[in-house]
Protein backbone atom coordinates (compact mmCIF):
# COMPACT_ATOMS: atom_id res chain seq x y z
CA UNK A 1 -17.49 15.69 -8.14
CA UNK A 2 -16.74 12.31 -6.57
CA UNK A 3 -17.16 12.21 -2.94
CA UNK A 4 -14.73 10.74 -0.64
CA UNK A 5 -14.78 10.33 3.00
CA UNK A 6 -12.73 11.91 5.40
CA UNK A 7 -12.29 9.99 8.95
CA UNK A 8 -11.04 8.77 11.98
CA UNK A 9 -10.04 5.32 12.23
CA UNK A 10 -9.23 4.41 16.20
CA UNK A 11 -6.31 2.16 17.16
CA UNK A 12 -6.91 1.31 20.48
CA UNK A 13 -5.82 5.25 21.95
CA UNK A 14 -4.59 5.70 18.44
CA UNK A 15 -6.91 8.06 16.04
CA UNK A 16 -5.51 7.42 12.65
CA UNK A 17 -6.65 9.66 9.80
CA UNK A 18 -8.09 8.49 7.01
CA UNK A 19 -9.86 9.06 3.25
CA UNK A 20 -12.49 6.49 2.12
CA UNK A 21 -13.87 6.19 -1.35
CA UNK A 22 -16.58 3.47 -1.43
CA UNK A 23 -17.64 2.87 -4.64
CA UNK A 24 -21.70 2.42 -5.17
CA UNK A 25 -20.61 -0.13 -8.02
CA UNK A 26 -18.49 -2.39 -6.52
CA UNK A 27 -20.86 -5.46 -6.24
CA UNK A 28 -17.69 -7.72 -5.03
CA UNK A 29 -16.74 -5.38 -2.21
CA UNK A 30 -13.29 -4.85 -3.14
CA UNK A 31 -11.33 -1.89 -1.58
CA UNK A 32 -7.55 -0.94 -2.15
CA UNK A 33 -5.54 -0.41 1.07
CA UNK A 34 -2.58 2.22 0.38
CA UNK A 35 0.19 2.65 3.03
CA UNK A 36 2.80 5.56 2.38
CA UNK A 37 6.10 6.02 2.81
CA UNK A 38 8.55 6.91 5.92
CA UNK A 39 7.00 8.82 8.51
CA UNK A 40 10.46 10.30 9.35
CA UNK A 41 11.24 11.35 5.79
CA UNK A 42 8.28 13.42 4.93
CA UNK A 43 5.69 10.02 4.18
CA UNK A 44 2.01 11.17 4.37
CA UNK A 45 -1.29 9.99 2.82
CA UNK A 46 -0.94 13.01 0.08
CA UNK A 47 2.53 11.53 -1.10
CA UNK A 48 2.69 11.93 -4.97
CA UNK A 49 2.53 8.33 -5.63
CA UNK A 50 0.13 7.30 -2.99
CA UNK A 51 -2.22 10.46 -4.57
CA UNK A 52 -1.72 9.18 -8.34
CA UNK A 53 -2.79 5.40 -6.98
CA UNK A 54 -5.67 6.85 -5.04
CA UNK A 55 -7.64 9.10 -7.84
CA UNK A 56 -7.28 6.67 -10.52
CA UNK A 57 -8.63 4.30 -8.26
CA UNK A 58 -11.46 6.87 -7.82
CA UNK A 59 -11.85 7.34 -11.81
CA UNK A 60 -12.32 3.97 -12.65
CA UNK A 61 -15.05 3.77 -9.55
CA UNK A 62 -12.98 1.30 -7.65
CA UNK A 63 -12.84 1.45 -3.57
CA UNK A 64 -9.70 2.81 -2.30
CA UNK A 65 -8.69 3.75 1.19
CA UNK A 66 -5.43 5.93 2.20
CA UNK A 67 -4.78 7.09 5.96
CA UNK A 68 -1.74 8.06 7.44
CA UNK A 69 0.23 6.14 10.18
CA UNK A 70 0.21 7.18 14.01
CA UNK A 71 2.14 10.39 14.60
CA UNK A 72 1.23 11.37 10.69
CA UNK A 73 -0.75 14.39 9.86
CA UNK A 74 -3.61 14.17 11.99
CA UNK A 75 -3.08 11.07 13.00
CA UNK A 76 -2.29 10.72 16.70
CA UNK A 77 0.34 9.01 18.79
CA UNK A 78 4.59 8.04 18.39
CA UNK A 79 6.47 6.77 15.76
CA UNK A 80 7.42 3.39 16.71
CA UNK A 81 9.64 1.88 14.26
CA UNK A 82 6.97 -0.56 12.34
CA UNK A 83 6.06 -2.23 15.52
CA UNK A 84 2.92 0.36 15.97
CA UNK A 85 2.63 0.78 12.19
CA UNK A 86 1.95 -2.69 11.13
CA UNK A 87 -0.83 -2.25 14.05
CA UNK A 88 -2.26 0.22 12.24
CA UNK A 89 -2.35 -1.78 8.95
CA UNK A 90 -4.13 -4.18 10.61
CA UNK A 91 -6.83 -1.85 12.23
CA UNK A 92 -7.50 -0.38 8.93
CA UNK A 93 -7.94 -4.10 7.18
CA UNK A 94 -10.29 -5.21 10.39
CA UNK A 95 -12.24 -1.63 9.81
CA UNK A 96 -12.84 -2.28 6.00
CA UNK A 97 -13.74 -5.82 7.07
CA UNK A 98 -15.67 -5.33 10.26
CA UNK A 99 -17.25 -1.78 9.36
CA UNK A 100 -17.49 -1.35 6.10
CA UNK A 101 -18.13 -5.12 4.98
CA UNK A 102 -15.81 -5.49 2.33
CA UNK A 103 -14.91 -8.88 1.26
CA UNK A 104 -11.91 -8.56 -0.30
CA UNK A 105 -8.88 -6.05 0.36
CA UNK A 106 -5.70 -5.14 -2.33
CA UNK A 107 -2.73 -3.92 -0.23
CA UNK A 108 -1.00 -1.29 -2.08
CA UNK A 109 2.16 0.12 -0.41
CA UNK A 110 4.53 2.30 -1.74
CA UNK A 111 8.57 2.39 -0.14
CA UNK A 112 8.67 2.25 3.60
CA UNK A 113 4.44 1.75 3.13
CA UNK A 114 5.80 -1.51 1.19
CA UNK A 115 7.42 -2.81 3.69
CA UNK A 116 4.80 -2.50 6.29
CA UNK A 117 1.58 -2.72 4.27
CA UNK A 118 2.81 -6.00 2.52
CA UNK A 119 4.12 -7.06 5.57
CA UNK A 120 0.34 -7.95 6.58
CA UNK A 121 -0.43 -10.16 3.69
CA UNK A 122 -1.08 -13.02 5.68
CA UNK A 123 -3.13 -10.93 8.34
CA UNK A 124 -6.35 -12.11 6.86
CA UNK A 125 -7.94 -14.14 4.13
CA UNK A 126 -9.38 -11.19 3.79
CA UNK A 127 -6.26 -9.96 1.89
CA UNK A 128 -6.24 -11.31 -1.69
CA UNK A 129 -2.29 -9.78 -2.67
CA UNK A 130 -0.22 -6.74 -3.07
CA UNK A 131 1.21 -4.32 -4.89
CA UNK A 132 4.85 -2.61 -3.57
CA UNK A 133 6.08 0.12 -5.15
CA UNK A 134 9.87 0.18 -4.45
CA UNK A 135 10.02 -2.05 -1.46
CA UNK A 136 12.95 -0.76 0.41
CA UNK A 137 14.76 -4.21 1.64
CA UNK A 138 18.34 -2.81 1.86
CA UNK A 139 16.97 -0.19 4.28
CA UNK A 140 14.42 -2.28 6.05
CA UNK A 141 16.57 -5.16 6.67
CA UNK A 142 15.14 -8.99 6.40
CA UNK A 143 12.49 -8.97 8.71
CA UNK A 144 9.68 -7.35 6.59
CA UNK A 145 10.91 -9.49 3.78
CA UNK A 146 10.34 -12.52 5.34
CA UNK A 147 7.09 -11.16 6.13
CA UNK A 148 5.94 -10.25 2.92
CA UNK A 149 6.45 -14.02 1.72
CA UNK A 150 3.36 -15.45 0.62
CA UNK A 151 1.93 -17.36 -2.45
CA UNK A 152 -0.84 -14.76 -2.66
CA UNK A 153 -0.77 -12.75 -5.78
CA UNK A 154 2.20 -10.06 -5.90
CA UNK A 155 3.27 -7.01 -8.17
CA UNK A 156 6.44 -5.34 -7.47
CA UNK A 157 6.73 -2.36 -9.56
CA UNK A 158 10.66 -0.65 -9.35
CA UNK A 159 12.44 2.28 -10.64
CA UNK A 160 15.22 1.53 -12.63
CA UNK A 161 17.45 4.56 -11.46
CA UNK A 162 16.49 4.15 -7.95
CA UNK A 163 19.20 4.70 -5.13
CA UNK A 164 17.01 3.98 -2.38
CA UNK A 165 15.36 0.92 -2.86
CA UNK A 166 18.20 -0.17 -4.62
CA UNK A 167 17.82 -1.42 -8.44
CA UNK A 168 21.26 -3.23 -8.72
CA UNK A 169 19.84 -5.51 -5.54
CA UNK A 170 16.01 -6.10 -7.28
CA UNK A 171 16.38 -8.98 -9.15
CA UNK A 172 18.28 -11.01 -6.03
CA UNK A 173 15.07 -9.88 -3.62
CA UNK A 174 12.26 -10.85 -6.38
CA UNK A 175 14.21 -14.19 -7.00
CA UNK A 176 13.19 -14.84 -2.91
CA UNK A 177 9.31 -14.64 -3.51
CA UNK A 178 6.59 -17.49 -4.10
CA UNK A 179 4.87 -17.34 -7.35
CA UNK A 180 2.74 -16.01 -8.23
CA UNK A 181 4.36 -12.99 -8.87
CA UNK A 182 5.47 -10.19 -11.28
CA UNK A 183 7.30 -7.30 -11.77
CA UNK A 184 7.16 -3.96 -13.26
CA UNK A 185 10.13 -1.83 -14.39
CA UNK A 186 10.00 1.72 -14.76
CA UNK A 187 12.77 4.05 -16.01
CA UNK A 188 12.53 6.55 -12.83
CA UNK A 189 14.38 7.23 -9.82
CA UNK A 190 12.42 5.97 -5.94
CA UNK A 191 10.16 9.55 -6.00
CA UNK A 192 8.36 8.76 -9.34
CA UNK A 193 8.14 12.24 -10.56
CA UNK A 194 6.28 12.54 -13.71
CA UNK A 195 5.68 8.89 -13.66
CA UNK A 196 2.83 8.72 -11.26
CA UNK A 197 0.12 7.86 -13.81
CA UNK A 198 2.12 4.64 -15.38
CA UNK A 199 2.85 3.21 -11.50
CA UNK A 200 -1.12 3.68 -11.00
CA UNK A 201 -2.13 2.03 -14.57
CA UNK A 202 0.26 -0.55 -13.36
CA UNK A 203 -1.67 -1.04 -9.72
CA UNK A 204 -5.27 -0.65 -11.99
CA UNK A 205 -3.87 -3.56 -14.66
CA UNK A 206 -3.20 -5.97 -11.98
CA UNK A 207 -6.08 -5.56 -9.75
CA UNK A 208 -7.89 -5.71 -12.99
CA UNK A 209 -6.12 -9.34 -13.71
CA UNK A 210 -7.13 -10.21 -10.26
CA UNK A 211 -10.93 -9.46 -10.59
């Protein structure tokens, strides 16, 4: 059986929990940074599509790391709107960096973890591109838009029935980004059921195109 980590990662008086799979292959030190969805709406670490993206990672003995924002699980502290979760993006990219000497980090968010996880792109050059998995821009408003611009490499992989991060609205917000970029269209509603192995062969095709 493949053994993962299980951890604490501290943000300043923040513990944020976490699950690290470090690969004893990965001669490039590469590691996948997932961020899950709304806090408020049920979003944790174990999320169906965060879980698909995480064990195929595993399978194909890439490093992966999942944790769950402040105030999630056992994570400790408030939720604070984004301010405090983009914080906690960031503490997990310095950890991988600083800690666990990685070179090179893939952020992978999926819905409200879109928004904030690919919100950091240009945190550090550390960060190579993203994947988002229905970023919600209708709900999150322009702010974490704007903040995912970058001309790093970017997949955006949508539902096509998807009344939450709205379909009718995708084409207008993937018109706004820098190349390169490229999308992914996938005949499911935002929750992905049933479809979680095609969004993670999606996130596994790119980051292979990357490497």
């Amino acid at each position: 059986m493949v053994k993962t980590e299980n951890l604490f990662i501290v943000n300043n008086e923040i513990k944020l929990e976490a699950e690290l799979f470090k690969s004893k292959l990965d001669n490039i030190l590469f590691c996948v940074l997932i961020t899950h969805p709304h806090p408020q709406y049920g979003g944790n670490m174990f999320n169906n599509v965060v879980s698909g993206i995480f064990y195929k990672l595993i399978e194909c003995n890439i490093s992966c790391l999942r944790f769950n924002f402040r105030s999630v699980g056992r994570s400790t502290g408030s939720f604070s709107n984004g301010i405090g979760e983009l914080s906690d993006v960031h503490t997990c990219v310095d950890f991988l960096i600083n800690e666990q000497k990685f070179n090179n980090i893939l952020l992978c968010g999926y819905s409200y973890g879109a928004a904030i996880g690919c919100s950091s792109i240009e945190y550090s050059d550390s960060i190579i591109g993203y994947v988002s998995v229905s970023f919600p821009w209708d709900f999150m408003g322009t702010k974490y838009k704007e903040m995912s611009q970058s001309t790093k490499p970017k997949l955006f992989i949508q539902g096509s029935k998807d009344n939450v991060a709205l379909y009718e609205n995708f084409e207008e917000n993937f018109d706004f980004y820098l190349e390169p970029k490229y999308k992914k269209i996938i005949d499911t509603d935002h929750f992905y059921g049933g479809y979680e192995a095609q969004v993670a062969e999606e996130v596994l095709n790119f980051l292979r195109n990357l490497q």
